[in-house]
C-alpha atoms as a PDB file:
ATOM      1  CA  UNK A   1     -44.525 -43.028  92.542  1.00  0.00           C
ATOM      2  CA  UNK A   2     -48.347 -42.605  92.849  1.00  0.00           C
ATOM      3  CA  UNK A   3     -49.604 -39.683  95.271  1.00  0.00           C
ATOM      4  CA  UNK A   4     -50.606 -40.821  98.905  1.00  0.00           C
ATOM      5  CA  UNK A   5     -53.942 -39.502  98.694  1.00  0.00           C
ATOM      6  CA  UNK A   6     -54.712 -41.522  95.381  1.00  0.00           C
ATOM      7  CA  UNK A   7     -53.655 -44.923  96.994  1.00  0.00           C
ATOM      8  CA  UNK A   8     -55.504 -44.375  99.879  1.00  0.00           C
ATOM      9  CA  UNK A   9     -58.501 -43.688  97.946  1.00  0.00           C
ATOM     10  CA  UNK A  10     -57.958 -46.995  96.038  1.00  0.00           C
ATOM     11  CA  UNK A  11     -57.563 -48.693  99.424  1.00  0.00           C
ATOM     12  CA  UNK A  12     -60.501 -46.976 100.413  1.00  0.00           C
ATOM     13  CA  UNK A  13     -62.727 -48.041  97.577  1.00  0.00           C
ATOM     14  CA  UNK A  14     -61.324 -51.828  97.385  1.00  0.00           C
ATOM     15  CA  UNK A  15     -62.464 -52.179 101.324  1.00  0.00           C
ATOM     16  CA  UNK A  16     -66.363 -50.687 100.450  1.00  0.00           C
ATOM     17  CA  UNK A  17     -65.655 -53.773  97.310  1.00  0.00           C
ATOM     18  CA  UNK A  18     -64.622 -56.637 100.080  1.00  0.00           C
ATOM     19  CA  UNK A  19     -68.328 -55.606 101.923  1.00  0.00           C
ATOM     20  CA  UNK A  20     -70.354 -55.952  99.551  1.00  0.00           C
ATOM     21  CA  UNK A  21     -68.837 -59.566  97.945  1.00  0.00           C
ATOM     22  CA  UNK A  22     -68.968 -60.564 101.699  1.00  0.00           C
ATOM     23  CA  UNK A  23     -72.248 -59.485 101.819  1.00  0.00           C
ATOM     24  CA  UNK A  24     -73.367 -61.000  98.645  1.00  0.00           C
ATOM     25  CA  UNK A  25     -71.679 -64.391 100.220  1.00  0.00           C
ATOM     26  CA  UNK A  26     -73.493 -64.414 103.162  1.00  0.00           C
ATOM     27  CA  UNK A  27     -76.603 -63.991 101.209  1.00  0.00           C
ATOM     28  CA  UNK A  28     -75.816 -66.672  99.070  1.00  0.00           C
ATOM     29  CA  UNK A  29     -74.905 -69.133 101.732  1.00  0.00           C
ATOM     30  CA  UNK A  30     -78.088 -68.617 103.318  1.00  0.00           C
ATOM     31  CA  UNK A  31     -80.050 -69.029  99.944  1.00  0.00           C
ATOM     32  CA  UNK A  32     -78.239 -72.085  99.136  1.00  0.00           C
ATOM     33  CA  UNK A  33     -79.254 -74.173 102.142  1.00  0.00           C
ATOM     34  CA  UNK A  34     -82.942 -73.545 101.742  1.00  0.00           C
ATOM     35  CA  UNK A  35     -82.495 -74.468  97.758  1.00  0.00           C
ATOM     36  CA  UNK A  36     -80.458 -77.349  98.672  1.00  0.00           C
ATOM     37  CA  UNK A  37     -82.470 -78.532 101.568  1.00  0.00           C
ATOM     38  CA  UNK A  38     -85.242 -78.451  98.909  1.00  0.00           C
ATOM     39  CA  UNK A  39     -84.035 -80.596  96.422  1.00  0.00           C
ATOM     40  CA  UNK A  40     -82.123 -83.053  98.393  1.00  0.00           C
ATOM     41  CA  UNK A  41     -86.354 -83.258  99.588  1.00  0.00           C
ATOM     42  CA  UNK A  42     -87.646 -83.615  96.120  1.00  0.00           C
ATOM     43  CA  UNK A  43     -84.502 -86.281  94.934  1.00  0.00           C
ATOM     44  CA  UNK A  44     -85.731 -89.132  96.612  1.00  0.00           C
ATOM     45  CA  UNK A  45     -89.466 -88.550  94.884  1.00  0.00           C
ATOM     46  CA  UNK A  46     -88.134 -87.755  91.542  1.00  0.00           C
ATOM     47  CA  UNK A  47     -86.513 -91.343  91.983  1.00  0.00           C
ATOM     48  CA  UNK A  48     -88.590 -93.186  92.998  1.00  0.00           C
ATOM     49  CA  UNK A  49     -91.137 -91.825  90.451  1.00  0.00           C
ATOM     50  CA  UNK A  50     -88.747 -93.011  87.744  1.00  0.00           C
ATOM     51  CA  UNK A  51     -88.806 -96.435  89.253  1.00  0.00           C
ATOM     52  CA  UNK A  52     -92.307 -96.919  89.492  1.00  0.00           C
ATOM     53  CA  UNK A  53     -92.154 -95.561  86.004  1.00  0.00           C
ATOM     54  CA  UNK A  54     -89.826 -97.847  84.729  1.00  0.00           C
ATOM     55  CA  UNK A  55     -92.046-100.994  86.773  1.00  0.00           C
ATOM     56  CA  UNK A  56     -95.416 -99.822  84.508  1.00  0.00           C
ATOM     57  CA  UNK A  57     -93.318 -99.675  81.061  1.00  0.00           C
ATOM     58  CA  UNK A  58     -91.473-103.121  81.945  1.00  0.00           C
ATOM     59  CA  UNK A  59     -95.034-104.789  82.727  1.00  0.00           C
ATOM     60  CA  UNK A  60     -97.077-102.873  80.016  1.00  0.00           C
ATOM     61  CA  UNK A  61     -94.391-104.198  77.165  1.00  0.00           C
ATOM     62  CA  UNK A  62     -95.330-103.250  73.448  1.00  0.00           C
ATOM     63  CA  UNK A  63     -99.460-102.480  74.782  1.00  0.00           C
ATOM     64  CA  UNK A  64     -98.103 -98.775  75.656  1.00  0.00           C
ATOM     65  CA  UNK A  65    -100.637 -96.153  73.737  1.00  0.00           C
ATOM     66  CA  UNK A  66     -99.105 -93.185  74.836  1.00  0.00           C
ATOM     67  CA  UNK A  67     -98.816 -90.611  71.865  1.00  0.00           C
ATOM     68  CA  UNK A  68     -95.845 -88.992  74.134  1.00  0.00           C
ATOM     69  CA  UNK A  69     -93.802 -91.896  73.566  1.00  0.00           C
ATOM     70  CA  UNK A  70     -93.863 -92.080  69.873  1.00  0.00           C
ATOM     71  CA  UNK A  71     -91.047 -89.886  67.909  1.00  0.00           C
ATOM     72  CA  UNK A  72     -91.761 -88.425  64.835  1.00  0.00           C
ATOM     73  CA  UNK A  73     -91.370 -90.027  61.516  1.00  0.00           C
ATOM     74  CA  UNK A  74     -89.922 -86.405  60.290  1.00  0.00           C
ATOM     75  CA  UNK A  75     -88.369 -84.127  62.878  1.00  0.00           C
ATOM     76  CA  UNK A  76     -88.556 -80.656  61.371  1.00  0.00           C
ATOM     77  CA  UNK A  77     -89.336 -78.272  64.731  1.00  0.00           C
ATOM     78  CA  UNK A  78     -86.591 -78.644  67.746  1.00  0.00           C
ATOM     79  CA  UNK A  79     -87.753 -76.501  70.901  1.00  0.00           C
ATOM     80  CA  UNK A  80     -85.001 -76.704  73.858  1.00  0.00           C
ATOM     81  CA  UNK A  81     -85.919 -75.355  77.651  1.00  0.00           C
ATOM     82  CA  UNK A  82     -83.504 -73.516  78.754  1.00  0.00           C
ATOM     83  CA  UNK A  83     -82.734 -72.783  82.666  1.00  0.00           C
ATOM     84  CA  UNK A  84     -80.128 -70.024  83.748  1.00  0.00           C
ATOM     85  CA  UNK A  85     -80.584 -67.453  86.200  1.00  0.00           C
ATOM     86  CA  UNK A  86     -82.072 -64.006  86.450  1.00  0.00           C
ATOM     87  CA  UNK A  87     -78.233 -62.317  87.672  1.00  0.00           C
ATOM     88  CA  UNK A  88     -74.997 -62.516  87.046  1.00  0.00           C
ATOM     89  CA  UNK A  89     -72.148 -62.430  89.693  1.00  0.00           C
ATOM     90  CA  UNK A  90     -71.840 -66.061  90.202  1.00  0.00           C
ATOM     91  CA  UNK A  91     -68.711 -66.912  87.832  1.00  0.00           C
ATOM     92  CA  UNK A  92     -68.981 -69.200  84.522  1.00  0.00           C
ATOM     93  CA  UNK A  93     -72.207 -70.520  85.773  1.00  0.00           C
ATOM     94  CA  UNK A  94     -74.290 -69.176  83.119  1.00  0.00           C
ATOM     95  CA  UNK A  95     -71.374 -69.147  79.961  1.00  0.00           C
ATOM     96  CA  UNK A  96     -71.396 -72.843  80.598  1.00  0.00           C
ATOM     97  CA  UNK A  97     -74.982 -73.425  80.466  1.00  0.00           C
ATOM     98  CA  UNK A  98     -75.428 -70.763  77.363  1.00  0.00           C
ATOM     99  CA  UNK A  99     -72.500 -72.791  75.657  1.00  0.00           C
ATOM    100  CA  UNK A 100     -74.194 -75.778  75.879  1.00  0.00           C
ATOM    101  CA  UNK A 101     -77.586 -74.627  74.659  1.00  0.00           C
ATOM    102  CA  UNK A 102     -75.522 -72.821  71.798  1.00  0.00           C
ATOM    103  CA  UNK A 103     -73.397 -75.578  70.765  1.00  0.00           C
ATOM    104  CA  UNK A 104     -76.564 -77.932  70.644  1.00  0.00           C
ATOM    105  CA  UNK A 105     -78.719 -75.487  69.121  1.00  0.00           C
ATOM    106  CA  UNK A 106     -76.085 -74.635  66.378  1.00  0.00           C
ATOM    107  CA  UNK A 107     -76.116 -78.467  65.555  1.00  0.00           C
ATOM    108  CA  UNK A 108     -79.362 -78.543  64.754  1.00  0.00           C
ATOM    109  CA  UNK A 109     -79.890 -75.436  62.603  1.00  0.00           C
ATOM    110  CA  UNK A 110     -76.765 -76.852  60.710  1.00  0.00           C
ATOM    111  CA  UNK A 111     -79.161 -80.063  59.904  1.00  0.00           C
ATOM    112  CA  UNK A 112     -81.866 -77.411  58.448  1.00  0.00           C
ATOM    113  CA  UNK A 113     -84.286 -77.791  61.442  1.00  0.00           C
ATOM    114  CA  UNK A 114     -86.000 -75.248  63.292  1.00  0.00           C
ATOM    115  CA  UNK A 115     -84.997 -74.286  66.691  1.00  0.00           C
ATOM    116  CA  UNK A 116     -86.964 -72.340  69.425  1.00  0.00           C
ATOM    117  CA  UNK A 117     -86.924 -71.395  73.137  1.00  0.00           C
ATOM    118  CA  UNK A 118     -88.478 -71.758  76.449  1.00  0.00           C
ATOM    119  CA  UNK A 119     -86.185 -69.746  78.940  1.00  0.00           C
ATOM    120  CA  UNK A 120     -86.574 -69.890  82.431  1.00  0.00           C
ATOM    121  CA  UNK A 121     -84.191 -66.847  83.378  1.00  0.00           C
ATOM    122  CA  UNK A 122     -83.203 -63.308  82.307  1.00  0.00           C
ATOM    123  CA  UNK A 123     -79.567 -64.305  81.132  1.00  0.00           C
ATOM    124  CA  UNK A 124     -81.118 -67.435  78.517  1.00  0.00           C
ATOM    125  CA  UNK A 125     -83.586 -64.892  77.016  1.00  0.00           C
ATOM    126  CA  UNK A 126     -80.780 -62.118  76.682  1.00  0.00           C
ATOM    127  CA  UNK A 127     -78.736 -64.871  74.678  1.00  0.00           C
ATOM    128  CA  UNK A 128     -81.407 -66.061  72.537  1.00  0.00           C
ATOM    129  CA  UNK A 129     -82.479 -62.471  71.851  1.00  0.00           C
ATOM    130  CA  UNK A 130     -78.946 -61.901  70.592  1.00  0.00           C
ATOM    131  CA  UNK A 131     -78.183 -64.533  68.939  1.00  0.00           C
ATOM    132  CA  UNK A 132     -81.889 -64.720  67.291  1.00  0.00           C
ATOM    133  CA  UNK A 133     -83.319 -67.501  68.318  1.00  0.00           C
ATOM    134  CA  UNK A 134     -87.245 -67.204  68.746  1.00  0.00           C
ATOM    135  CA  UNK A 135     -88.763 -67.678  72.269  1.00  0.00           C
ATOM    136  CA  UNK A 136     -91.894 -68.903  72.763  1.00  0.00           C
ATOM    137  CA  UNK A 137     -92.272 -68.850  76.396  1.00  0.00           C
ATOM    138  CA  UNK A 138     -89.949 -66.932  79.187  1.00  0.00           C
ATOM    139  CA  UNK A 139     -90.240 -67.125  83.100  1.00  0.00           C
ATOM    140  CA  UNK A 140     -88.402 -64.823  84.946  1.00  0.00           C
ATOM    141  CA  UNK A 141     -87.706 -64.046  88.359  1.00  0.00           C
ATOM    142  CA  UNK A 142     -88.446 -67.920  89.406  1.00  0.00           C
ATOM    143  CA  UNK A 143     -84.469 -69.566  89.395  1.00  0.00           C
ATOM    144  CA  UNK A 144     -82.688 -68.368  92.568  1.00  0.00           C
ATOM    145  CA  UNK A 145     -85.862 -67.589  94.618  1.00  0.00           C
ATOM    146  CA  UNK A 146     -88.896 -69.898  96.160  1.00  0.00           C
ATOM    147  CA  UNK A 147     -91.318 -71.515  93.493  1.00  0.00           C
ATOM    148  CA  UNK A 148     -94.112 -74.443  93.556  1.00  0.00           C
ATOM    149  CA  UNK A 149     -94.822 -77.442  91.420  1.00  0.00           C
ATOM    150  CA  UNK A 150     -97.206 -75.450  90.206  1.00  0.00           C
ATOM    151  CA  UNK A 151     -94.544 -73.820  88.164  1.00  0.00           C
ATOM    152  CA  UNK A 152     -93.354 -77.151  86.710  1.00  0.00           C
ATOM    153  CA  UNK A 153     -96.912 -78.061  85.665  1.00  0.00           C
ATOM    154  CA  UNK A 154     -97.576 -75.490  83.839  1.00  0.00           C
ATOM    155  CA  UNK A 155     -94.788 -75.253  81.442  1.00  0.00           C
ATOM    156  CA  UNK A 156     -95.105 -78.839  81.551  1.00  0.00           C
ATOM    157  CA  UNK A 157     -99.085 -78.481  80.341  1.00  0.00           C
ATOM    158  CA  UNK A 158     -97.754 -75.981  77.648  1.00  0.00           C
ATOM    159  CA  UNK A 159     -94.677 -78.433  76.717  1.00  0.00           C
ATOM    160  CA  UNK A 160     -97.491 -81.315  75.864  1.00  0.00           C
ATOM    161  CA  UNK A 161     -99.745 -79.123  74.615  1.00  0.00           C
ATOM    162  CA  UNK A 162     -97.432 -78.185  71.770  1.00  0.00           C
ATOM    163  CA  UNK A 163     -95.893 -81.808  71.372  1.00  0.00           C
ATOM    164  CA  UNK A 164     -99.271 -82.995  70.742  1.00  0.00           C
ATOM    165  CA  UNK A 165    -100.555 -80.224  68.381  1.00  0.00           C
ATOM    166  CA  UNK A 166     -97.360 -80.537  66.343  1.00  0.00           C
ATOM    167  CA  UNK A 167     -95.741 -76.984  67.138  1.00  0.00           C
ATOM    168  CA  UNK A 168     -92.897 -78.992  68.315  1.00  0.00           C
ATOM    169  CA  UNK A 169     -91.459 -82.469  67.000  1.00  0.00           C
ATOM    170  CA  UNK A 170     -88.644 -83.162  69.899  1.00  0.00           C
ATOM    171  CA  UNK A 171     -88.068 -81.192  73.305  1.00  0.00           C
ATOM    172  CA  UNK A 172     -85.123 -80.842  75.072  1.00  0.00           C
ATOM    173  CA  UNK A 173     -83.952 -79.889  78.186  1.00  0.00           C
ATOM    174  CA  UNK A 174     -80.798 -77.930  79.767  1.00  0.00           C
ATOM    175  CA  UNK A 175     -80.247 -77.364  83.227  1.00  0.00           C
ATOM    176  CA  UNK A 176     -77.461 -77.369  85.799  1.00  0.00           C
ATOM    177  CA  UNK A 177     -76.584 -80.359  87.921  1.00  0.00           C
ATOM    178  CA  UNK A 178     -75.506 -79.597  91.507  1.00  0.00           C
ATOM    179  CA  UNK A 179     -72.768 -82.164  92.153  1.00  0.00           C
ATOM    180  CA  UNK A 180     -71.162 -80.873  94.724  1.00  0.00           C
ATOM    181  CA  UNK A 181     -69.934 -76.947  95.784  1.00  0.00           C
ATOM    182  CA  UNK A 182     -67.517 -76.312  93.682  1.00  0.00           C
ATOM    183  CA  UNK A 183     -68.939 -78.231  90.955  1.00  0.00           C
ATOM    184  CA  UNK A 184     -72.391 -77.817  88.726  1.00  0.00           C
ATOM    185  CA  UNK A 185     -72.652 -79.851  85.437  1.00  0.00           C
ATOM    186  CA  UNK A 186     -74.687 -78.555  82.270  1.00  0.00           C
ATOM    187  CA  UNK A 187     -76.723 -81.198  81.310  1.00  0.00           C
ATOM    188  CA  UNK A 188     -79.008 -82.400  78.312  1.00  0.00           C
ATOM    189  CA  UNK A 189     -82.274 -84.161  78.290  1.00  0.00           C
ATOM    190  CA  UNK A 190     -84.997 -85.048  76.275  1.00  0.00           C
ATOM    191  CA  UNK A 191     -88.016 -84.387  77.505  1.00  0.00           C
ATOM    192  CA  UNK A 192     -90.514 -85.334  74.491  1.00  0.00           C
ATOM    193  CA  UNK A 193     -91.193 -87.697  72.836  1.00  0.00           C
ATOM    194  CA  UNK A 194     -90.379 -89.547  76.208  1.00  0.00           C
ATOM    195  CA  UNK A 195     -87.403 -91.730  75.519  1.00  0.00           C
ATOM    196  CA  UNK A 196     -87.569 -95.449  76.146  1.00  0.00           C
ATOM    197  CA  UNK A 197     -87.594 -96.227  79.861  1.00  0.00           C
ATOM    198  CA  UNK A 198     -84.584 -99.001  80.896  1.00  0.00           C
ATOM    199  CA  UNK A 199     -85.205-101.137  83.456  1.00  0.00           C
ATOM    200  CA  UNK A 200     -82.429-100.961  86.065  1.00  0.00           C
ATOM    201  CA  UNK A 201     -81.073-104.143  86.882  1.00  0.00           C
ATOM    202  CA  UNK A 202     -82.368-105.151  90.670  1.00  0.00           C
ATOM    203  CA  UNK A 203     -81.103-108.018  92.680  1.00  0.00           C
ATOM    204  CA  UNK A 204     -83.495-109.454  95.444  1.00  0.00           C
ATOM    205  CA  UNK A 205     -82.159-111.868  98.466  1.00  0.00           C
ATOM    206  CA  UNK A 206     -81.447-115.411  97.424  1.00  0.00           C
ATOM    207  CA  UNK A 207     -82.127-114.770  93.601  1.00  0.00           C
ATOM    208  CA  UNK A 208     -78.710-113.133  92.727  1.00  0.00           C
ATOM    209  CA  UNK A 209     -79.774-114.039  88.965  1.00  0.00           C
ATOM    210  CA  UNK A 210     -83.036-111.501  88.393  1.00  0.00           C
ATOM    211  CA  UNK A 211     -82.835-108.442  86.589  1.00  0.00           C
ATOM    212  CA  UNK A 212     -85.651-105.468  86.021  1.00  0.00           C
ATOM    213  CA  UNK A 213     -87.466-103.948  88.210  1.00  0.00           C
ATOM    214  CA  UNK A 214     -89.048-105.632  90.799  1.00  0.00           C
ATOM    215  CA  UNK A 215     -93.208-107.067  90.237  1.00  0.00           C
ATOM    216  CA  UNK A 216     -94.215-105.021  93.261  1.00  0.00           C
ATOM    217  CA  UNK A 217     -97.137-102.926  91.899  1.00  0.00           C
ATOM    218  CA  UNK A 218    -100.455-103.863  91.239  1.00  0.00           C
ATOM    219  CA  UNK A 219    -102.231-102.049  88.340  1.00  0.00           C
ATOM    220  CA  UNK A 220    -105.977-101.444  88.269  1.00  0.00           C
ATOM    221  CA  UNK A 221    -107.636-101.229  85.192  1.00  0.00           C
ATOM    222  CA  UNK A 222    -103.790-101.773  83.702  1.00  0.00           C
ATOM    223  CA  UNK A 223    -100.505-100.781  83.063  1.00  0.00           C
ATOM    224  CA  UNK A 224    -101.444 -98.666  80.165  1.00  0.00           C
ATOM    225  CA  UNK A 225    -103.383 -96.665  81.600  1.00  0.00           C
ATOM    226  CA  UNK A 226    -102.032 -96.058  84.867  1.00  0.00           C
ATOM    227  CA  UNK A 227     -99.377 -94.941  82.614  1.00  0.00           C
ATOM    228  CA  UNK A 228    -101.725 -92.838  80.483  1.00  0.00           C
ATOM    229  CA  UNK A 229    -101.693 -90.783  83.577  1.00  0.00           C
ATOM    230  CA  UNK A 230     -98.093 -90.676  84.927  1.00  0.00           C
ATOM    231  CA  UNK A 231     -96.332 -90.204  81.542  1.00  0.00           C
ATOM    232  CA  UNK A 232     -97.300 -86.381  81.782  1.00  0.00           C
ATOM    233  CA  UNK A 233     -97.117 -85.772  85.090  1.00  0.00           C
ATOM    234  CA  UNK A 234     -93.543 -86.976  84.350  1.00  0.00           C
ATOM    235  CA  UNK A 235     -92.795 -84.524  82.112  1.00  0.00           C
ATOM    236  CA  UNK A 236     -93.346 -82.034  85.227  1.00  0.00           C
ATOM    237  CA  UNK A 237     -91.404 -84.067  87.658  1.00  0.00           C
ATOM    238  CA  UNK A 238     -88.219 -83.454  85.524  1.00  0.00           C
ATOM    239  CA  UNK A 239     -88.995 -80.101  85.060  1.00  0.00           C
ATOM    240  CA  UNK A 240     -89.045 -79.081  88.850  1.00  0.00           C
ATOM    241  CA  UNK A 241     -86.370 -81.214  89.328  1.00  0.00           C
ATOM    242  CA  UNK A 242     -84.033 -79.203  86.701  1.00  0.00           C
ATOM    243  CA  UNK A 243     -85.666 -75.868  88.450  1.00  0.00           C
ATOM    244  CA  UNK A 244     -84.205 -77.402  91.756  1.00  0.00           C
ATOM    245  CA  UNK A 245     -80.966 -78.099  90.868  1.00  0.00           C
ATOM    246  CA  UNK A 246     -80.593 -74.862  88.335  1.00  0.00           C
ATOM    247  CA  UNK A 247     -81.360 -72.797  91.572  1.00  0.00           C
ATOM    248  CA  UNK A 248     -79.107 -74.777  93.976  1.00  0.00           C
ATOM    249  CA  UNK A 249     -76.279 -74.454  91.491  1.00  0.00           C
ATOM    250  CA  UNK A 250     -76.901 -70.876  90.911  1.00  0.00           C
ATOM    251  CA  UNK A 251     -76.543 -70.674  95.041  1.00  0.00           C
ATOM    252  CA  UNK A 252     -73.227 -72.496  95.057  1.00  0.00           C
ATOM    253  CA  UNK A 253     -71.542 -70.618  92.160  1.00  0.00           C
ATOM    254  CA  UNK A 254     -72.272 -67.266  92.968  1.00  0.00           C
ATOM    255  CA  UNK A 255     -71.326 -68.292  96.688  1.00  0.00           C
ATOM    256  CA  UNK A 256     -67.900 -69.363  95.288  1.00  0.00           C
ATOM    257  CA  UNK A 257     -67.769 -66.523  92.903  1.00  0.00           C
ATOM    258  CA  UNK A 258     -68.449 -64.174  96.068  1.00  0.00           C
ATOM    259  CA  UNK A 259     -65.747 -65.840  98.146  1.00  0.00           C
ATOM    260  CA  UNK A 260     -62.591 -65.274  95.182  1.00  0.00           C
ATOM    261  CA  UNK A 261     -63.644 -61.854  95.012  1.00  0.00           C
ATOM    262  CA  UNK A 262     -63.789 -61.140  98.748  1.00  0.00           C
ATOM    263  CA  UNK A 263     -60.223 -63.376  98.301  1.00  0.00           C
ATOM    264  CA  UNK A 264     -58.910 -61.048  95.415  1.00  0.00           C
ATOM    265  CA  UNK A 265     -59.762 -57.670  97.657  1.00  0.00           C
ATOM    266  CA  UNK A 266     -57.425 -58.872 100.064  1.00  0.00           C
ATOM    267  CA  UNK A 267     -54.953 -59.282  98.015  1.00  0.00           C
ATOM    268  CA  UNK A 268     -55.450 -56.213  96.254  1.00  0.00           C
ATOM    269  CA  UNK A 269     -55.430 -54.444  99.540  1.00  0.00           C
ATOM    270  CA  UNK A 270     -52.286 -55.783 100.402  1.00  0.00           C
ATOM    271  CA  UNK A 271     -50.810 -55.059  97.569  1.00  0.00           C
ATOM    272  CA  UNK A 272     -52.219 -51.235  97.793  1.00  0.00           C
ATOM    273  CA  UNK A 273     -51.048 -50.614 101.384  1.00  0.00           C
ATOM    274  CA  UNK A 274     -47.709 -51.900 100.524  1.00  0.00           C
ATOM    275  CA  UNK A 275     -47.495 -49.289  97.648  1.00  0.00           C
ATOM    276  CA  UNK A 276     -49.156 -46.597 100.453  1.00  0.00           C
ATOM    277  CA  UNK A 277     -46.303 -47.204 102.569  1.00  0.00           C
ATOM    278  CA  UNK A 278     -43.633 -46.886 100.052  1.00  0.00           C
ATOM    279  CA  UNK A 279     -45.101 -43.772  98.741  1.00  0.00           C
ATOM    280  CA  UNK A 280     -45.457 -42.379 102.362  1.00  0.00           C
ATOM    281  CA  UNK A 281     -41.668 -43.480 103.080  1.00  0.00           C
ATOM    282  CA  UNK A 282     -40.398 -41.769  99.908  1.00  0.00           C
ATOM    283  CA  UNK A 283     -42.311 -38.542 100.657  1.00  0.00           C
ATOM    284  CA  UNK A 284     -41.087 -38.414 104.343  1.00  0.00           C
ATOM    285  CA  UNK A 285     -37.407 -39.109 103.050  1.00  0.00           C
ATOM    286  CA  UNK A 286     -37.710 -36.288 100.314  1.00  0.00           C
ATOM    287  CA  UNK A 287     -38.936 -33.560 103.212  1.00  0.00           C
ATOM    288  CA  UNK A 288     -36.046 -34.782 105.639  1.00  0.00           C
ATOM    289  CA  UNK A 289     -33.439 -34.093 102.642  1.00  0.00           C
ATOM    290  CA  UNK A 290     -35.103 -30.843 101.836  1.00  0.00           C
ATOM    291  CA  UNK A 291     -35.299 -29.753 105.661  1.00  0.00           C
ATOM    292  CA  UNK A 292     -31.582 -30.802 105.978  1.00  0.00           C
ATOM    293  CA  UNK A 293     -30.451 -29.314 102.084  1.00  0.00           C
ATOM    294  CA  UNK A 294     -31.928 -26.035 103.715  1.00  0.00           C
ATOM    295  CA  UNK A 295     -30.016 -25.963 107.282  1.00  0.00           C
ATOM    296  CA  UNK A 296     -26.887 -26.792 105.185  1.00  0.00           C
ATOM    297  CA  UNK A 297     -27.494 -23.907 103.045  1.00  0.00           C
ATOM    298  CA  UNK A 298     -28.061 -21.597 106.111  1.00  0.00           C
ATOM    299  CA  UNK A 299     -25.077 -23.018 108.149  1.00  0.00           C
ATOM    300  CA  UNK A 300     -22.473 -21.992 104.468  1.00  0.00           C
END
């Protein structure tokens, strides 16, 4: 049976535990609804700058210029953006994103191409130091706090900048979707060469047979070059975006993560003071049977 004094310190050291995840929870909550509140903001912009988007490309047709548009004819280079967070604590949030940017990353070194790193985070560019993979660009300390667009345009800038100058021959993206509290999705996008913009099907009053987007915009000198324009600023739309959502995610998993470990301290408690008691009830019944073993022996 284990010693009073070294269950009580347990006991003791489990409660100063249960403070601190509480603490970290309440921190977390309060994060998470000023990250949230931001990108439920930026959602409706990010949409309907796709649509618009998706308006120009339907109306331009085949008279797009763009040179962010066209793919390769040879993809040798593969560079992949990676967004995780800058700490841990916050469950499988970052394993999941890590083991999507390794399993994708593995697939294309297997095809003989070369793969390298923008990481947005402390735990991608620990990974990709490991593991070998070179980085070109990190950002840390910008997932989990406050940031601008500013952010998102320059990597953006940098992103093009490379496209165009043929450091890099595809770019993807990998970020975390915040679905819901208890849920945030890795996903993958490509972010260059822009891939072809569908038109959503759209159904107006009275004309239940129309598809496409809707002829509501009015381009001045054209399509193709309002497009000109937009295409890159695109590039920085999704970027803040995945920054938003990474960030919101990170919020709701370490909030969760917080909240089983507060939940696992009580139960560890429990299970502690239960063990206290038993050990204090044994130790009380062995001094009764020695106090009573010694007035036997003085009463013979």
């Amino acid at each position: 049976m284990a010693k009073l004094k070294e269950v009580k310190n347990k006991i003791s050291a489990v409660k100063k535990t249960r403070q601190i995840t509480k603490a970290m929870n309440m921190v977390a909550a309060s994060r998470l609804r000023g990250a949230q509140s931001a990108m439920e903001a930026f959602r409706p912009y990010a949409n309907k700058f796709a649509e618009v988007l998706g308006s120009l490309a339907e109306r331009a047709g085949e008279d797009i210029s763009s040179p962010l548009i066209v793919p390769r004819d040879e993809v040798k280079k593969i560079h992949i953006v990676l967004c995780t967070s800058d700490r841990g604590l916050c469950g499988g949030f970052n394993a999941n994103l890590i083991h999507r940017a390794d399993t994708f990353a593995k697939e294309k070194a297997a095809q003989n191409l070369e793969v390298s790193f923008t990481n947005f985070g402390r735990k991608g560019r620990a990974w990709c130091k490991k593991m070998g993979f070179p980085v070109v660009r990190e950002h840390l300390g910008i997932v989990g706090s406050r940031f601008g667009f500013n952010v998102a345009t320059a990597s953006g800038r940098e992103l093009i900048d490379g496209f165009l100058n043929g450091d890099y021959d595809e770019v993807y993206l990998i970020y975390a979707e915040f679905v819901s509290m208890a849920r945030q999705t890795p996903r993958l996008k490509q972010l260059l060469p822009i891939p072809p913009i569908e038109a959503e099907e759209v159904t107006p009053a009275g004309d239940a047979g129309t598809t496409g987007y809707l002829a509501e915009h009015i381009c001045e000198p054209s399509a193709d070059a309002v497009l000109g324009d937009m295409l890159p600023r695109s590039i920085s739309v999704q970027i803040y975006s995945a920054l938003l959502e990474t960030s919101t995610s990170e919020h709701a998993a370490r909030m969760a993560a917080m909240d089983n470990a507060t939940k696992a301290c009580n139960d560890m408690i429990t299970s502690l003071t239960l063990a206290y008691n038993k050990a204090r009830q044994a130790a009380i019944t062995a001094e009764l049977m020695d106090i009573v073993g010694g007035a036997e022996a003085l009463r013979g």
